[in-house]
C-alpha atoms as a PDB file:
ATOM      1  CA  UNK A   1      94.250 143.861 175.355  1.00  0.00           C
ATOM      2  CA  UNK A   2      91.072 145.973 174.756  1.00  0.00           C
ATOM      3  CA  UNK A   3      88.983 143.247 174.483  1.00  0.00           C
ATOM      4  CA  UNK A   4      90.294 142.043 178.022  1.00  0.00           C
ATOM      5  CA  UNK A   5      89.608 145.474 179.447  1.00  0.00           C
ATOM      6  CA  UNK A   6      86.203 145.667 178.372  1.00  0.00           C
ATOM      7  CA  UNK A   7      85.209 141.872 179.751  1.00  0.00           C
ATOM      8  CA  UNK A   8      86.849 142.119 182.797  1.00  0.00           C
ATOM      9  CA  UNK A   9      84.958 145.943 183.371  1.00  0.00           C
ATOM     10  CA  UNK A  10      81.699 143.882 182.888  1.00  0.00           C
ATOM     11  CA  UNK A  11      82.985 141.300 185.253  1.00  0.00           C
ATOM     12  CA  UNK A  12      83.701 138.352 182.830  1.00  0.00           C
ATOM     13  CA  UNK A  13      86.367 135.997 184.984  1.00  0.00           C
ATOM     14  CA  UNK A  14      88.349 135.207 181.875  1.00  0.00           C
ATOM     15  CA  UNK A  15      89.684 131.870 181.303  1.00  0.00           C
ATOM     16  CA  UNK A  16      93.713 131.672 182.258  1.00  0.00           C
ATOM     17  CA  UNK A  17      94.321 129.072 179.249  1.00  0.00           C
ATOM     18  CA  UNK A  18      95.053 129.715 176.000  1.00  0.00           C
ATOM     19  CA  UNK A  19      92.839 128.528 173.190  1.00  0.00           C
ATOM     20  CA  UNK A  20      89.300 130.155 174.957  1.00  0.00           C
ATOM     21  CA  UNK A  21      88.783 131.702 171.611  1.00  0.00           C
ATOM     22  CA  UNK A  22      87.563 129.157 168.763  1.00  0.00           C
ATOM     23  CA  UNK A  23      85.805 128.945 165.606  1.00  0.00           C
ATOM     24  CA  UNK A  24      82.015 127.743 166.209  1.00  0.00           C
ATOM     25  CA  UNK A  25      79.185 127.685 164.003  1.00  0.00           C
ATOM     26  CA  UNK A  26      75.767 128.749 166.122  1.00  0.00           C
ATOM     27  CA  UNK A  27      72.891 126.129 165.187  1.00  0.00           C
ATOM     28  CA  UNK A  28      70.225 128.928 165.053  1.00  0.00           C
ATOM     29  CA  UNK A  29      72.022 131.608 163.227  1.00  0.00           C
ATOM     30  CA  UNK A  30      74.597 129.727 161.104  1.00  0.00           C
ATOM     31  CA  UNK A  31      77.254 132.469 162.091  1.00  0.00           C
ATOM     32  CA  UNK A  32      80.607 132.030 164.368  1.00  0.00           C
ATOM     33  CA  UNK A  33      80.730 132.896 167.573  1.00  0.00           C
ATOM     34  CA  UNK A  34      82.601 132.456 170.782  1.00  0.00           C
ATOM     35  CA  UNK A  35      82.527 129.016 172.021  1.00  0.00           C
ATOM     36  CA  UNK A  36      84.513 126.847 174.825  1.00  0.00           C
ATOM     37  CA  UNK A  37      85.625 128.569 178.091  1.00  0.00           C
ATOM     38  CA  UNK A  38      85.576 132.135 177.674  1.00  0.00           C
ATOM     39  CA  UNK A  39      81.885 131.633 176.265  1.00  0.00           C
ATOM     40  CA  UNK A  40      81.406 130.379 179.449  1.00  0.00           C
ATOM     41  CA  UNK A  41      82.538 132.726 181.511  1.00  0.00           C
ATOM     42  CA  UNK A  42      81.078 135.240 178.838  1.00  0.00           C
ATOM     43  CA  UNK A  43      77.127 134.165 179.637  1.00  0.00           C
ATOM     44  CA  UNK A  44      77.846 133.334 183.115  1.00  0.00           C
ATOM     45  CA  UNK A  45      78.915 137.536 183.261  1.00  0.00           C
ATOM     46  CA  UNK A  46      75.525 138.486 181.155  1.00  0.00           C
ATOM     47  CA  UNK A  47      73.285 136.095 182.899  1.00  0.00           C
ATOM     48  CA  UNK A  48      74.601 137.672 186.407  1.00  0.00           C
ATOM     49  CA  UNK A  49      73.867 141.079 185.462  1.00  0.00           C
ATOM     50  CA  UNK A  50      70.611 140.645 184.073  1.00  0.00           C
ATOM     51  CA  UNK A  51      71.549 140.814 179.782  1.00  0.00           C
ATOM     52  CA  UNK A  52      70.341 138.117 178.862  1.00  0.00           C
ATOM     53  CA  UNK A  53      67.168 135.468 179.708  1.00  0.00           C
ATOM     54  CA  UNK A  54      66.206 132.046 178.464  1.00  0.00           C
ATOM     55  CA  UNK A  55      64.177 132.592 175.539  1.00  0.00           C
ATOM     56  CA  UNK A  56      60.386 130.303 176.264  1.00  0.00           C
ATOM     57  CA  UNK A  57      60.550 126.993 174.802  1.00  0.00           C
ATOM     58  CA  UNK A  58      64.005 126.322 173.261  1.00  0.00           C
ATOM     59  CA  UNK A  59      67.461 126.600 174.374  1.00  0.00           C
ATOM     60  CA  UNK A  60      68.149 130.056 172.759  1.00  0.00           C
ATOM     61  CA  UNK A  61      68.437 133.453 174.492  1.00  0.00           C
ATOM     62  CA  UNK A  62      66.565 136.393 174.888  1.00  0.00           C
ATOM     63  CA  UNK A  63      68.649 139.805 175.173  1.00  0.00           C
ATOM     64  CA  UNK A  64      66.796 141.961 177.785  1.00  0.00           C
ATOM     65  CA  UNK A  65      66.198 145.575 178.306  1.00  0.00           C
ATOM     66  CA  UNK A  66      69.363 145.859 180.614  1.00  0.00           C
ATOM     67  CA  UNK A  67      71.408 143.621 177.978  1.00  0.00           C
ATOM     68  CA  UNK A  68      70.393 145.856 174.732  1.00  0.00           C
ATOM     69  CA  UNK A  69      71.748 149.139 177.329  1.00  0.00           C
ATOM     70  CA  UNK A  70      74.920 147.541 178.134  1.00  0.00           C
ATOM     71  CA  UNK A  71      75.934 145.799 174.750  1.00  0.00           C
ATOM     72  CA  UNK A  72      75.689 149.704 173.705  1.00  0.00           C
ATOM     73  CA  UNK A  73      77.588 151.397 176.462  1.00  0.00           C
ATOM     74  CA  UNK A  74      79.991 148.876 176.502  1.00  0.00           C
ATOM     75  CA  UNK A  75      80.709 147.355 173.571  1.00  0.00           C
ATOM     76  CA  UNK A  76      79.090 149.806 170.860  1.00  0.00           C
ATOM     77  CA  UNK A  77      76.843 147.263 169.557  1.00  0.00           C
ATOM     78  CA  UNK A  78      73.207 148.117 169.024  1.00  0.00           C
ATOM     79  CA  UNK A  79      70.600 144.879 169.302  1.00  0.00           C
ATOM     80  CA  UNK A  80      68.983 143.552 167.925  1.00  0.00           C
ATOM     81  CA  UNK A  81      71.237 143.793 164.929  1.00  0.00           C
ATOM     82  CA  UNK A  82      70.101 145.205 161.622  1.00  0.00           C
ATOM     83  CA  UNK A  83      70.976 142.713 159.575  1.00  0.00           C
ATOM     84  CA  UNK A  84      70.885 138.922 160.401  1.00  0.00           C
ATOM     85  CA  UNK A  85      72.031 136.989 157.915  1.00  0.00           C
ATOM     86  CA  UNK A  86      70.676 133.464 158.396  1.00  0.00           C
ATOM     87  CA  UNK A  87      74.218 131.520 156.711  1.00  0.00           C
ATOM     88  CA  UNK A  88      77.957 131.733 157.678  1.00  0.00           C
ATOM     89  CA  UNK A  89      80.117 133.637 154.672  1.00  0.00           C
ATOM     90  CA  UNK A  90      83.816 131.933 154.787  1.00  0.00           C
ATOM     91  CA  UNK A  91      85.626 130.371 157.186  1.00  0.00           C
ATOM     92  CA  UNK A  92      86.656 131.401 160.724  1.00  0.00           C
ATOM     93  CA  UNK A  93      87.748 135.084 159.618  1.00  0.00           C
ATOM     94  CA  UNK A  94      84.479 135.685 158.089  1.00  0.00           C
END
């Protein structure tokens, strides 16, 4: 329910179905992370406000100036990250 809260504050249009949530392995980082609709609608929210750019020459993404302010005000996480660990540990739980 938190989760909810916070997306839809930020103006992600969640997904209505059930599943949006799934295990994913990135190709650059090797970790999970969200993947099917509610990615979607996740990066369609950041892209809108300004959090995130296409990084030059590859497909990856670039967290801005705005994006590294509202990750922290509204979700507590600082960027980049202090660690990044370049291989998945586990399965979907981590």
């Amino acid at each position: 329910a938190k989760g909810r809260r916070q997306l839809t504050a930020i103006g992600v249009a969640l997904p209505d179905r059930l599943g949006a949530v799934r295990c994913c392995i990135d190709w650059t980082e090797q970790r999970h992370h969200i993947a099917g609709p509610l990615r979607t609608a996740v990066l369609d929210a950041f892209d809108a406000a300004g959090w995130v750019t296409p990084a030059a020459g590859h497909r990856a993404l670039k967290v801005t100036d705005r994006g590294v302010s509202g990750l922290q005000e509204h979700f507590g996480i600082t960027w980049p990250p202090a660690t990044s660990p370049r291989t998945a540990k586990g399965g979907c739980h981590g």
